[in-house]
Protein backbone atom coordinates (compact mmCIF):
# COMPACT_ATOMS: atom_id res chain seq x y z
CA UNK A 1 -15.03 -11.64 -7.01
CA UNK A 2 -13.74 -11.33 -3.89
CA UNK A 3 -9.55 -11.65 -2.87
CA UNK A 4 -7.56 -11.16 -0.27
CA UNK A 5 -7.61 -7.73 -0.20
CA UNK A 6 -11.48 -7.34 -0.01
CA UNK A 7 -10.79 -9.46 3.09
CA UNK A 8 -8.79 -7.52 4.63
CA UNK A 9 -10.31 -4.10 4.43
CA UNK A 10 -12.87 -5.50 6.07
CA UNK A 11 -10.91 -7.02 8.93
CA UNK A 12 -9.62 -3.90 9.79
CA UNK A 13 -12.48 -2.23 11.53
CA UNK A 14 -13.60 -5.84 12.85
CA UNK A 15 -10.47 -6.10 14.29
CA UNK A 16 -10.18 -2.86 15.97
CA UNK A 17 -13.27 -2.58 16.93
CA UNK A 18 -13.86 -5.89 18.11
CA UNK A 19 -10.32 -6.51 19.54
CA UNK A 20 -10.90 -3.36 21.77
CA UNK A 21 -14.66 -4.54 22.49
CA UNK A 22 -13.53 -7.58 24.01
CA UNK A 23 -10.84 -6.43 25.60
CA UNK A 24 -12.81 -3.63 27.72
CA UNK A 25 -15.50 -6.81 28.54
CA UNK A 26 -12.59 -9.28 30.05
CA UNK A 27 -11.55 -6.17 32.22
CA UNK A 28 -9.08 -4.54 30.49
CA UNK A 29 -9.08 -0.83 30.98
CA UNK A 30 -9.61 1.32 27.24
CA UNK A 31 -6.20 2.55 27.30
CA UNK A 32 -5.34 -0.51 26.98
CA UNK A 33 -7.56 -2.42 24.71
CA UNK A 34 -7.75 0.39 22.03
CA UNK A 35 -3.89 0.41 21.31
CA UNK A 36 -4.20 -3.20 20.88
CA UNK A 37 -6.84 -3.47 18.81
CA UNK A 38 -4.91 -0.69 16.78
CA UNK A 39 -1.97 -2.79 16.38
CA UNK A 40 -3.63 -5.54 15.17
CA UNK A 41 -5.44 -3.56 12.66
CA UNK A 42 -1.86 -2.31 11.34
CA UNK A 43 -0.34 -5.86 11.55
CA UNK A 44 -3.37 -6.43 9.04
CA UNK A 45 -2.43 -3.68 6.65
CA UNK A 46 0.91 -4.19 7.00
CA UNK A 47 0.85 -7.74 6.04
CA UNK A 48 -1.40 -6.84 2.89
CA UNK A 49 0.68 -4.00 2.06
CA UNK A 50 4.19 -5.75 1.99
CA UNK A 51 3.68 -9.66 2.43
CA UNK A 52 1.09 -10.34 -0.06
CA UNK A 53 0.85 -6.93 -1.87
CA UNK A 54 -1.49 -5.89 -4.98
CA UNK A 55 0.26 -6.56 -7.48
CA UNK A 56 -0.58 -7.43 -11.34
CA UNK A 57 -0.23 -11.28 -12.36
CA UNK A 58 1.69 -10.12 -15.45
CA UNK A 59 4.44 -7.34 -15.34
CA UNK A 60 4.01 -4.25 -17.17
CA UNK A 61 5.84 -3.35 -20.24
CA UNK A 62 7.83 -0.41 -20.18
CA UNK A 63 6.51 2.05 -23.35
CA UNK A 64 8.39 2.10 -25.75
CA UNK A 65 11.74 3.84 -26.36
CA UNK A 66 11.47 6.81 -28.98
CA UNK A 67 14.42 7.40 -31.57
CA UNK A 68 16.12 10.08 -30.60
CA UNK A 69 19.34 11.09 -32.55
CA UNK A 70 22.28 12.77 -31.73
CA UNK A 71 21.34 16.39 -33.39
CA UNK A 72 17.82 16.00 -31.66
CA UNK A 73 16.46 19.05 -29.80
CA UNK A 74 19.75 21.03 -29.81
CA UNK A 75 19.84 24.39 -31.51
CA UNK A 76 22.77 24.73 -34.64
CA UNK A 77 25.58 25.69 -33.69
CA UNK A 78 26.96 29.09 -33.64
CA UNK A 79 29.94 30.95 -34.60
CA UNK A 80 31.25 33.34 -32.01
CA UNK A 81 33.74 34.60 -34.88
């Protein structure tokens, strides 16, 4: 099944690439069209990465707390007498 994500990943190279592609055909020079096509590409992952990022449809549970007393992992005390 395929989400958002899935989408995205493979807009990335169609955007570059094809972004830059046309570019270069209307007359823009490469220097040009390749930096745009590159920031496109990151407006893409940044928009999956912190707009709509993966994350689970329930939250996750922490794991449980252990006991742990007040005497636990210390050594006994000592007298210095």
């Amino acid at each position: 099944m395929t989400g958002y994500h899935d989408y995205v990943l493979g807009l990335i190279p169609i955007a570059l690439l094809g972004i830059t592609l046309l570019m270069e055909s209307v007359g823009w020079s490469l220097r040009v069209a390749v930096p745009v096509g590159g920031l496109v590409a990151a407006g893409l992952v940044g928009h999956a990465m912190f707009v709509r990022g993966p994350v689970t449809s329930r939250p996750v549970r922490d794991a449980p707390a252990t006991h742990v007393g007040p005497d636990a992992g210390t050594a006994p005390a000592q007298n210095a007498d």
